[in-house]
Protein backbone atom coordinates (compact mmCIF):
# COMPACT_ATOMS: atom_id res chain seq x y z
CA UNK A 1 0.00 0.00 0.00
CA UNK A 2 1.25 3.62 -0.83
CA UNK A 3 1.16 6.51 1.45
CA UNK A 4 0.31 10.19 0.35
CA UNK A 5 -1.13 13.24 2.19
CA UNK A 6 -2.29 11.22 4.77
CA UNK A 7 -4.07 8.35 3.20
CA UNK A 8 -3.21 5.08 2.13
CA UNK A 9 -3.99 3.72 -1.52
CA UNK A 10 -4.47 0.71 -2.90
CA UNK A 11 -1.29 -0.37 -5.21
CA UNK A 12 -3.08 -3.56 -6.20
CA UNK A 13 -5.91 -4.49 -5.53
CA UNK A 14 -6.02 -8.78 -4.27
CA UNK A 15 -8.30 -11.03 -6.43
CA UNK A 16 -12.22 -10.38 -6.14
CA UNK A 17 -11.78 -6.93 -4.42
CA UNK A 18 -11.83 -3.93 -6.97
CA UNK A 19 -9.95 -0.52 -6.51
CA UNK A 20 -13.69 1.35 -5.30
CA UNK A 21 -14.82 -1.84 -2.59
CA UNK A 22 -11.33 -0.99 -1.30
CA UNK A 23 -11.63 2.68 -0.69
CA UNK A 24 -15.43 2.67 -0.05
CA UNK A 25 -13.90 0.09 2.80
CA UNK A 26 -10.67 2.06 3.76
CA UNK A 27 -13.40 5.33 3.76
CA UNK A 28 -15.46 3.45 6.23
CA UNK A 29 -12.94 2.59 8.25
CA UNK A 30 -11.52 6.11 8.40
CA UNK A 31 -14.45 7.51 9.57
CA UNK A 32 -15.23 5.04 12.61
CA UNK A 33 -11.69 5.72 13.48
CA UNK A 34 -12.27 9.43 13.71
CA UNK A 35 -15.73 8.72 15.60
CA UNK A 36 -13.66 6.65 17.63
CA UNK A 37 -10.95 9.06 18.44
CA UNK A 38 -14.20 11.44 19.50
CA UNK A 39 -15.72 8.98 22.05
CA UNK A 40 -12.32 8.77 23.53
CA UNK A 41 -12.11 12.70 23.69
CA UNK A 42 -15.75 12.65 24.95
CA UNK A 43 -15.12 10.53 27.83
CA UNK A 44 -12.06 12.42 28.91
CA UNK A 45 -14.11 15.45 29.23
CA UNK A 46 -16.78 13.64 31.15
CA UNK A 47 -19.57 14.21 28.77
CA UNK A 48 -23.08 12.63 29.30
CA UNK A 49 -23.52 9.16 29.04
CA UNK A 50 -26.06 9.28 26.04
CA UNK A 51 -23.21 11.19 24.36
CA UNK A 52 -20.96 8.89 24.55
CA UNK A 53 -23.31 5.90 23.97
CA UNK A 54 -24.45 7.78 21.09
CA UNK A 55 -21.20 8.54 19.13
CA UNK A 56 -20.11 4.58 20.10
CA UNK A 57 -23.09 3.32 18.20
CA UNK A 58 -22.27 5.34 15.36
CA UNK A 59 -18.65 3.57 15.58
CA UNK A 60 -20.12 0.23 15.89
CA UNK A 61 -22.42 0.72 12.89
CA UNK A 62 -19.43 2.20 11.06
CA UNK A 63 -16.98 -0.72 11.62
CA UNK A 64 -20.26 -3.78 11.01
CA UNK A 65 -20.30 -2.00 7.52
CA UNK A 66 -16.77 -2.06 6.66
CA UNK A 67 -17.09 -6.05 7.53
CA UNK A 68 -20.47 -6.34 5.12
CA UNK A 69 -18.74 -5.26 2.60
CA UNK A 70 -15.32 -7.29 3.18
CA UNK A 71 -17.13 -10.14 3.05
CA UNK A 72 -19.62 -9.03 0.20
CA UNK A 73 -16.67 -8.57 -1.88
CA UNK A 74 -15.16 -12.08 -0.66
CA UNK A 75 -18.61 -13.37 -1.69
CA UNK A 76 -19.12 -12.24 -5.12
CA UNK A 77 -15.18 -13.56 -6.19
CA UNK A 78 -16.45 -16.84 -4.68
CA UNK A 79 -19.24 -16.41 -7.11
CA UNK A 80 -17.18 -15.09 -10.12
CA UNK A 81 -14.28 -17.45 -10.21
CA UNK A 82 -15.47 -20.95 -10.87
CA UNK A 83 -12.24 -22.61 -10.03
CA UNK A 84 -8.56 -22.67 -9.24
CA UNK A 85 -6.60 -20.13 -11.18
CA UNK A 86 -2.53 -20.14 -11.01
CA UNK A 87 -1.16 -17.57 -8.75
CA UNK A 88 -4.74 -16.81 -6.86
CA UNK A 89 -5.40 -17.45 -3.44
CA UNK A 90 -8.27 -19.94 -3.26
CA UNK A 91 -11.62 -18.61 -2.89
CA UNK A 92 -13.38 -18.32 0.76
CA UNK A 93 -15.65 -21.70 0.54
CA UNK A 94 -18.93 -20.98 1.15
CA UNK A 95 -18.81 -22.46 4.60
CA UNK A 96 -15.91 -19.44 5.45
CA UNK A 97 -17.93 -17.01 4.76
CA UNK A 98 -21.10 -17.95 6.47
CA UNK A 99 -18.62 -17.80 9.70
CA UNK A 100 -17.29 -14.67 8.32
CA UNK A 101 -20.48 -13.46 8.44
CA UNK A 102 -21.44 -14.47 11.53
CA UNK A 103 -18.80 -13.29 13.23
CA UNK A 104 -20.37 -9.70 12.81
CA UNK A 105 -23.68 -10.58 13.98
């Protein structure tokens, strides 16, 4: 991954993820990590509890996205690519990414 200005970019992209998933992803992730740093600052200034509960939720919701769509991506290569090709990592099975998925609910 490159570096510039303060963001990272995608050099190349891995098989089944395309250059937008990535930085629609990266975007998401970004922002949770700024809501983050806010719930942080929140609680160091001893703001309300509904606040702070508030702002968390938003970081939770935030971070469960950028997972949908890992795994959304993951699914539709599993779909595209009907078999082994040379120099790919295999696929996610199926089965992977039901547990994938899971894990987020």
């Amino acid at each position: 991954m490159a570096k510039s200005a303060g963001k990272t970019s995608v050099a190349q992209p891995r098989p089944g993820h395309s250059s937008q998933d990535i930085e629609a992803t990266l975007n998401r992730l970004r922002r949770a990590h700024g809501q983050l740093g806010a719930v942080i600052s929140m609680i160091e200034q001893g703001r309300s509890c509904k606040d702070v509960v508030t702002q968390l939720a938003a970081v939770s919701r935030a971070l469960d996205r950028a997972g949908f769509k890992i795994i959304a991506s993951g699914l539709r290569h599993c779909l595209d690519t009907p078999g082994d090709n040379a120099g790919e990592p295999a696929p996610l099975t199926i089965e992977e990414l039901e547990k994938l998925f899971l894990s987020l609910a």
